[in-house]
C-alpha atoms as a PDB file:
ATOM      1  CA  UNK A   1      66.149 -18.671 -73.638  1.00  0.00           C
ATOM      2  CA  UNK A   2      67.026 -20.467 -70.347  1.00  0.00           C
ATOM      3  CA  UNK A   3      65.262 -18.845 -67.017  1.00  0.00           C
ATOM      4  CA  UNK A   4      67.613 -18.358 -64.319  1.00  0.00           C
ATOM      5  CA  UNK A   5      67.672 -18.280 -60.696  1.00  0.00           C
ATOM      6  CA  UNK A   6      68.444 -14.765 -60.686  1.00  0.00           C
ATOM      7  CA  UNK A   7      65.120 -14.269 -62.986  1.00  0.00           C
ATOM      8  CA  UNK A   8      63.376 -16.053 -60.836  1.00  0.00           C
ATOM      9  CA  UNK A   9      64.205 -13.103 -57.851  1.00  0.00           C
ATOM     10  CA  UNK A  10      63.388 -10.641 -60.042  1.00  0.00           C
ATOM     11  CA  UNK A  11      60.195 -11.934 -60.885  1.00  0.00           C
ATOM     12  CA  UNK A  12      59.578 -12.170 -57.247  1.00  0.00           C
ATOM     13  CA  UNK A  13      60.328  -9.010 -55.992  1.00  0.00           C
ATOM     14  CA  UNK A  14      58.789  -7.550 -59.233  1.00  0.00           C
ATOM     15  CA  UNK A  15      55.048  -8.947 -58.034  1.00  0.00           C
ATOM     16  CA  UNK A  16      55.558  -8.912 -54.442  1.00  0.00           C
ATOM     17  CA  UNK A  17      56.579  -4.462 -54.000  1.00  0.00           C
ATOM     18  CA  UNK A  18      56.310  -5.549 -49.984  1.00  0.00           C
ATOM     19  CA  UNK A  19      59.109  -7.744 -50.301  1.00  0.00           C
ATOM     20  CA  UNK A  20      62.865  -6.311 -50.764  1.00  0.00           C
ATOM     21  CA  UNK A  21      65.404  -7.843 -53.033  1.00  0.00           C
ATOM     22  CA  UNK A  22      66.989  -9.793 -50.478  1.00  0.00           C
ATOM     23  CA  UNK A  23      63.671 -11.235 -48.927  1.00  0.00           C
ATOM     24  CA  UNK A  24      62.624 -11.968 -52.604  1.00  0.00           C
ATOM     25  CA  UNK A  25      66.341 -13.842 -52.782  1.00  0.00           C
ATOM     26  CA  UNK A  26      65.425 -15.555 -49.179  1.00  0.00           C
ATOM     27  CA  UNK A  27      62.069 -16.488 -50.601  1.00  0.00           C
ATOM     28  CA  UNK A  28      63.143 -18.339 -53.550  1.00  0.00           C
ATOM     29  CA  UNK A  29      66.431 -19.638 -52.072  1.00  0.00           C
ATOM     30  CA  UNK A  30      63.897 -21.405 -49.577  1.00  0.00           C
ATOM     31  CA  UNK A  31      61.734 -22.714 -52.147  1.00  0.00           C
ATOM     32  CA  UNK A  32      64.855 -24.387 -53.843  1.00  0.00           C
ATOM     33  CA  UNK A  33      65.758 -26.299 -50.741  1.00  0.00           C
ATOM     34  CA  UNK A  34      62.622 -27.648 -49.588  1.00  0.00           C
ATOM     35  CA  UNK A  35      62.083 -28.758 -53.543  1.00  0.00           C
ATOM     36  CA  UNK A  36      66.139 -30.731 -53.467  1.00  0.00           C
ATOM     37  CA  UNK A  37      65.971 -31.758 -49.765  1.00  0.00           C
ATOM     38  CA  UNK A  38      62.617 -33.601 -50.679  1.00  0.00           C
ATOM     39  CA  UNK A  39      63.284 -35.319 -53.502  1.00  0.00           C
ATOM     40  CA  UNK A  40      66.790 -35.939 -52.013  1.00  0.00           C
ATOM     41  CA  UNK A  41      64.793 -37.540 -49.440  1.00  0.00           C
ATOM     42  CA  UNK A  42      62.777 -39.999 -52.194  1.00  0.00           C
ATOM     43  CA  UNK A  43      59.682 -37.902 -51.942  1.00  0.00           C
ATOM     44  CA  UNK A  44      57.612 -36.670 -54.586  1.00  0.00           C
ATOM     45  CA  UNK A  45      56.703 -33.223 -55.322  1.00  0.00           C
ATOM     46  CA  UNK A  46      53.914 -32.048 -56.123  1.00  0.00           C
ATOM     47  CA  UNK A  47      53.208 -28.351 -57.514  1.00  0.00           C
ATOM     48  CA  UNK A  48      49.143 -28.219 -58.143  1.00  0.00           C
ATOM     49  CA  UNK A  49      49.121 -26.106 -61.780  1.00  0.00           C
ATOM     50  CA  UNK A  50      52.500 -27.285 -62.841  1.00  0.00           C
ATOM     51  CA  UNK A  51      53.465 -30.520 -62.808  1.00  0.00           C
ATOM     52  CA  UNK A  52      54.833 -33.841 -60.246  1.00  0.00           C
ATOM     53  CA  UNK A  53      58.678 -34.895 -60.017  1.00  0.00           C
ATOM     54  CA  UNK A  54      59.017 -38.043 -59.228  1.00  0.00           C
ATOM     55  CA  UNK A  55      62.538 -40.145 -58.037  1.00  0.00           C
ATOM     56  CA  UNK A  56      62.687 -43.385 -59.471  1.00  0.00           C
ATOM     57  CA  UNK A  57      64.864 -45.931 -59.154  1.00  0.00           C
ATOM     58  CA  UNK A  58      67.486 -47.646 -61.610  1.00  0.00           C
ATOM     59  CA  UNK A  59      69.043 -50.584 -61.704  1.00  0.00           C
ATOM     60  CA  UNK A  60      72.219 -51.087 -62.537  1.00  0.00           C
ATOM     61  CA  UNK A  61      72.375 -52.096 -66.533  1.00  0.00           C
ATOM     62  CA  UNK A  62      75.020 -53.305 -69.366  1.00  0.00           C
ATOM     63  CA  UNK A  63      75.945 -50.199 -71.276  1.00  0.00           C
ATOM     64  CA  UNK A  64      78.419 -49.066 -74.203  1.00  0.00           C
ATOM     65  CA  UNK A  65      81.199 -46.041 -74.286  1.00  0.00           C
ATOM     66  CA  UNK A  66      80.065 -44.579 -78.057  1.00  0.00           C
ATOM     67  CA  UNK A  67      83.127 -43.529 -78.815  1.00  0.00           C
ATOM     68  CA  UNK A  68      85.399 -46.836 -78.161  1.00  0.00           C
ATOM     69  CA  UNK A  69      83.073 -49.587 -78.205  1.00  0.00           C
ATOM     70  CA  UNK A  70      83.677 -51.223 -74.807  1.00  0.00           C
ATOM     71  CA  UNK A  71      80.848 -52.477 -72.964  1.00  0.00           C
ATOM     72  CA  UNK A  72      80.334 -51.999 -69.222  1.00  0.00           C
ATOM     73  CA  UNK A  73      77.872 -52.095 -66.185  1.00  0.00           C
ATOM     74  CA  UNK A  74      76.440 -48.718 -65.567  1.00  0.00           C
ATOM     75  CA  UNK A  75      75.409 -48.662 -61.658  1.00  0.00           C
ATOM     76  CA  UNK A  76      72.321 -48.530 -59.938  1.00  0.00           C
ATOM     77  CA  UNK A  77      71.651 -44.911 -60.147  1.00  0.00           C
ATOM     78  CA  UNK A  78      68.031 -42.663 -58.746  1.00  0.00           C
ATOM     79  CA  UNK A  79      66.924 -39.944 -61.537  1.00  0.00           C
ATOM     80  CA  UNK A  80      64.426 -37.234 -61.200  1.00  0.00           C
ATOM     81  CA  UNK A  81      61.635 -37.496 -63.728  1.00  0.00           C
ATOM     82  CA  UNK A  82      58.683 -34.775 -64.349  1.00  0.00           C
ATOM     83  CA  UNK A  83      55.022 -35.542 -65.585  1.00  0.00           C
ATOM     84  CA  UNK A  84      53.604 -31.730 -66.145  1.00  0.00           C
ATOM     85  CA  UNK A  85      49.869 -31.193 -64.855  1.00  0.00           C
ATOM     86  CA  UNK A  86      46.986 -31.247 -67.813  1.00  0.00           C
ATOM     87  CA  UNK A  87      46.737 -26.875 -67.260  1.00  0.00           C
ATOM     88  CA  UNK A  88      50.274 -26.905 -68.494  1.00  0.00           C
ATOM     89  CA  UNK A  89      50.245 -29.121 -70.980  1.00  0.00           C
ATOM     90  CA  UNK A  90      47.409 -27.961 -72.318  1.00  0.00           C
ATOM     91  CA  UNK A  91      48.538 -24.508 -71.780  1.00  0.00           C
ATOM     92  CA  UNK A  92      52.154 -25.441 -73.798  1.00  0.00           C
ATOM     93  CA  UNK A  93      50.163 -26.702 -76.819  1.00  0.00           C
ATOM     94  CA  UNK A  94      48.189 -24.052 -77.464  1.00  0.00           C
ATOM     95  CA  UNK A  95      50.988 -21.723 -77.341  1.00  0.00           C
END
């Protein structure tokens, strides 16, 4: 089961009964782009409880298409990794 942005709002306006759908919407909509526009920016974020994503960067690299064969250079490229916190982790495992 995948959680959704839409499940996300629901769950927010579920445990919040002072906030109305669309401020629950507003709310997590806001969330979302402070979370892109930072890492966007190259910084890290950090959610205490949950885990850190991180941007790191990658240089470009010799690579292979699978299905003919045929080598190339795969550029330089920034990915988003995450490191979860020890709670969830810990929390995961004994699940």
């Amino acid at each position: 089961m995948t959680l959704t942005k839409a499940d996300l709002v629901q769950q927010v306006y579920k445990t919040h009964p002072t906030l109305t759908k669309s401020q629950s919407t507003a709310s997590v909509e806001t969330f979302l782009t402070l979370s892109k526009s930072s890492l966007i920016n190259g910084q890290d974020l950090l959610l205490s409880g949950f885990g850190k994503f991180n941007i790191k960067d990658k240089k470009s690299r010799r690579g292979r298409n699978p299905q003919t064969g045929n080598e190339l250079i795969l550029d330089a490229r920034r990915v988003v990794t995450f490191k979860p916190s020890g709670i969830l982790r810990t929390r995961i495992n004994s699940a």
